[in-house]
N, C-alpha and C. Protein backbone atom coordinates (compact mmCIF):
# COMPACT_ATOMS: atom_id res chain seq x y z
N UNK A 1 119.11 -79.23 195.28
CA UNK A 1 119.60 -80.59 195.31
C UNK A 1 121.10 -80.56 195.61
N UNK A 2 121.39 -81.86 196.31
CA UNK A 2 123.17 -81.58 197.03
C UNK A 2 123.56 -82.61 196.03
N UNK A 3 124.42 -82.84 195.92
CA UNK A 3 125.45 -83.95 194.96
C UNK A 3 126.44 -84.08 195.76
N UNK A 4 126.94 -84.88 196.38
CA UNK A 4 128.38 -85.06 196.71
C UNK A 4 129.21 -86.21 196.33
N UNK A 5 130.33 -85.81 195.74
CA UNK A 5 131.30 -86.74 195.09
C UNK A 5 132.29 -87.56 195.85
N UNK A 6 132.35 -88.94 195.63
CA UNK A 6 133.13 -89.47 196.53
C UNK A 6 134.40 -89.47 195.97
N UNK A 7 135.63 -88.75 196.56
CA UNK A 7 136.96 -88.92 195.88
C UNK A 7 137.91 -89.56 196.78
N UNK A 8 137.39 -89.96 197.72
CA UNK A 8 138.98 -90.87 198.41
C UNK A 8 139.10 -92.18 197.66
N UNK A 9 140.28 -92.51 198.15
CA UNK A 9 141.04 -93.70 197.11
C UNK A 9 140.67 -95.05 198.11
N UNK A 10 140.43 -96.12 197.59
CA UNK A 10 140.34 -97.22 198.22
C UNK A 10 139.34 -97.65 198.84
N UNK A 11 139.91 -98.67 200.04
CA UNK A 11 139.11 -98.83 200.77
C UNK A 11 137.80 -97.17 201.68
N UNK A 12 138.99 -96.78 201.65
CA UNK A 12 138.01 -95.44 202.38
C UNK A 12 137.15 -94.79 201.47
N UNK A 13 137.05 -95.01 200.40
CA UNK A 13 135.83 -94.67 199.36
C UNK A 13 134.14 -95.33 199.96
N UNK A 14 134.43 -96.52 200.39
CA UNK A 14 133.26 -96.60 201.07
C UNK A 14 132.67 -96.35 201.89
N UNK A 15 133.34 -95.89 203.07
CA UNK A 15 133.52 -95.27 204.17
C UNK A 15 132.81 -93.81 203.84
N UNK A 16 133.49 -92.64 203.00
CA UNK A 16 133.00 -91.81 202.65
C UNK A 16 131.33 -91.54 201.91
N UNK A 17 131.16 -92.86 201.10
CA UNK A 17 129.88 -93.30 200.48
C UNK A 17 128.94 -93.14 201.58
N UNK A 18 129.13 -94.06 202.59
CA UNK A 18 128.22 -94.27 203.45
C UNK A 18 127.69 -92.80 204.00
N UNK A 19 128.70 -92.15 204.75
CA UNK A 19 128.78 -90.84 205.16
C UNK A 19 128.22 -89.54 203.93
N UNK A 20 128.60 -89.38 202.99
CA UNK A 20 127.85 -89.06 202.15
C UNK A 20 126.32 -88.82 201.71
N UNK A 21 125.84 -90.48 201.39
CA UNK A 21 124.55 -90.40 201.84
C UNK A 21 123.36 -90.26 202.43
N UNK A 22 124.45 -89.19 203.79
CA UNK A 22 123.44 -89.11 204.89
C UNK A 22 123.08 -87.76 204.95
N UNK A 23 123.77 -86.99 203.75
CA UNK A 23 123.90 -85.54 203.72
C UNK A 23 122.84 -85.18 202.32
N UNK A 24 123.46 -85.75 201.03
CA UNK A 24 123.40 -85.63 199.90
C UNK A 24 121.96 -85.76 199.73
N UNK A 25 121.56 -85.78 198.60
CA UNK A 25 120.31 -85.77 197.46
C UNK A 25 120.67 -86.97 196.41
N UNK A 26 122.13 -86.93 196.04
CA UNK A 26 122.49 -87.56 194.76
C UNK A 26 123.83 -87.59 195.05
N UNK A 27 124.46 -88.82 194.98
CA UNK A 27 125.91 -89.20 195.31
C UNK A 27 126.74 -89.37 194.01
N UNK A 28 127.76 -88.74 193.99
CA UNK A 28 128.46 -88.84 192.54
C UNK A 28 129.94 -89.56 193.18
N UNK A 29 129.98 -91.29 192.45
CA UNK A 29 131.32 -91.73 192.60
C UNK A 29 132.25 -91.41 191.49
N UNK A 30 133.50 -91.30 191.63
CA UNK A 30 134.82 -90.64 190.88
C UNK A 30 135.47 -91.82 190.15
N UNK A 31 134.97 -92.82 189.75
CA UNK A 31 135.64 -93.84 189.50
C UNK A 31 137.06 -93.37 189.03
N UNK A 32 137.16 -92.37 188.38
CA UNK A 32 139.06 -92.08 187.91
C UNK A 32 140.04 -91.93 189.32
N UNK A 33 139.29 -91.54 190.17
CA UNK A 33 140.02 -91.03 191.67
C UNK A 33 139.97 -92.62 192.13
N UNK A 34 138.82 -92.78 192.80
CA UNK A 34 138.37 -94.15 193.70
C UNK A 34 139.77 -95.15 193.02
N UNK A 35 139.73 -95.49 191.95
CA UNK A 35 139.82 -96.85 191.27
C UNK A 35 142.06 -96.85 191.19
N UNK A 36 142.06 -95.35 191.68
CA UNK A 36 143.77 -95.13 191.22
C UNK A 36 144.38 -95.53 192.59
N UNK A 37 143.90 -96.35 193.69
CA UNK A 37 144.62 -96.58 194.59
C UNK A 37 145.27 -97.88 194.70
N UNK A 38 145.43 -98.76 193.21
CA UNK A 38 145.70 -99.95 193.44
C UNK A 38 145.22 -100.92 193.76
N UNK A 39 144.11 -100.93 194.42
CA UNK A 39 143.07 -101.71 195.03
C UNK A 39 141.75 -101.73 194.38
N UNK A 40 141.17 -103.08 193.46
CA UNK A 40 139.75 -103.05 192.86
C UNK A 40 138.87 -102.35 193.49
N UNK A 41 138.28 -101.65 193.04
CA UNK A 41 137.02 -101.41 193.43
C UNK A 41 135.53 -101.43 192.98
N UNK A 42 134.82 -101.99 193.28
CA UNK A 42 133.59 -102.53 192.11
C UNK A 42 132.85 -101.91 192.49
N UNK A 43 132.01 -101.26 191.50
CA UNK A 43 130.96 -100.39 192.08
C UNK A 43 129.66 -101.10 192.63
N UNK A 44 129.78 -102.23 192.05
CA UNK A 44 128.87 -103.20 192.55
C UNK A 44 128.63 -103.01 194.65
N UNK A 45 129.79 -102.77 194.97
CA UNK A 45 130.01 -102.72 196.13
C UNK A 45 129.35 -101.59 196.64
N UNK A 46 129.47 -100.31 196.20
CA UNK A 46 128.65 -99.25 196.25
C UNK A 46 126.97 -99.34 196.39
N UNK A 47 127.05 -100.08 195.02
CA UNK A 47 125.16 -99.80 194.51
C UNK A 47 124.82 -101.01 195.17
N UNK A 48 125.25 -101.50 196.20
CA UNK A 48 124.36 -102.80 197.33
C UNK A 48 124.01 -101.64 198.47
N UNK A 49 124.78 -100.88 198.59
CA UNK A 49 124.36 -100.30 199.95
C UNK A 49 123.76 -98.64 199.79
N UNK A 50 123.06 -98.58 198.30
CA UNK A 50 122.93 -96.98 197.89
C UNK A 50 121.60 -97.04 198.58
N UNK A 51 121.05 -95.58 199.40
CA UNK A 51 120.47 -95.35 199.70
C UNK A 51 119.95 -94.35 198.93
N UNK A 52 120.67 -93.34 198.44
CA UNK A 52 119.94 -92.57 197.37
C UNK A 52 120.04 -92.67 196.10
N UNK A 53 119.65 -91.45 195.08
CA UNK A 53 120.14 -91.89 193.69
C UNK A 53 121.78 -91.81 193.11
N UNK A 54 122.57 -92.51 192.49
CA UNK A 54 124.33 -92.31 192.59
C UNK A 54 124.28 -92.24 190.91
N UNK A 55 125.17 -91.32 190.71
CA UNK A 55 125.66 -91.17 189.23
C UNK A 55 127.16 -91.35 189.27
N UNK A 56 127.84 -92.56 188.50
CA UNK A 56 128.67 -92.87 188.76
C UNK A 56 129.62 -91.72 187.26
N UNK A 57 130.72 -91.33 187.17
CA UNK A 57 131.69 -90.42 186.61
C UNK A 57 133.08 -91.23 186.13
N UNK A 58 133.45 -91.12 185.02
CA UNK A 58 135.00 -91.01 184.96
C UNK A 58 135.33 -90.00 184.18
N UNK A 59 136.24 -89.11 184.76
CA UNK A 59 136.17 -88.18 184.52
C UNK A 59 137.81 -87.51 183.41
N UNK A 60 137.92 -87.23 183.00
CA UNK A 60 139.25 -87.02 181.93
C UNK A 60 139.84 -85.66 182.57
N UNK A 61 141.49 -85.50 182.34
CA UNK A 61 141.59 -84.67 182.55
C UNK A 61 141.52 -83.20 182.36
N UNK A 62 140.89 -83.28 181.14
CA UNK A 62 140.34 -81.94 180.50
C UNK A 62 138.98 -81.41 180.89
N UNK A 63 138.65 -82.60 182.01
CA UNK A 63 136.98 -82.28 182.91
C UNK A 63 137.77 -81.71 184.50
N UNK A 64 138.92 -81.93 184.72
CA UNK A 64 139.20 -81.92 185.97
C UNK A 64 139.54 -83.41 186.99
N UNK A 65 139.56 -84.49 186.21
CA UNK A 65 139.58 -85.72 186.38
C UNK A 65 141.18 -86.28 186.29
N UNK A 66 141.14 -87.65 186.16
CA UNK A 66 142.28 -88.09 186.53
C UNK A 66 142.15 -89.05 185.27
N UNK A 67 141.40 -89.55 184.82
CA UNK A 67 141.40 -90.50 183.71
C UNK A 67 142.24 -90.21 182.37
């Protein structure tokens, strides 16, 4: 099984999503990464256009995260 994590910031988080899902098994969004660019991001926006299964993350920095 592939997992791939979406870590760009912003708008281009969706961009990457899309692209992602064309590879993956299981899409993992970064909400601590995604969400630090100043710009909302709702995951709502994500899970309209999921094609596979997505496990969404926030991740601390004692995981390797940004939260």
């Amino acid at each position: 099984m592939i997992c791939i994590p979406v870590t760009a910031k912003g708008r281009a988080a969706v961009e990457q999503f899309r692209a992602a899902q064309k590879l993956a098994d299981i899409v993992e969004l970064r909400l601590d990464i995604i969400e630090q660019s100043g710009g909302q991001i709702e995951v709502a926006d994500f899970l309209r256009e999921k094609e596979k299964p997505v496990i969404v993350t926030n991740r601390r920095s004692s995981e390797g995260g940004v939260f």
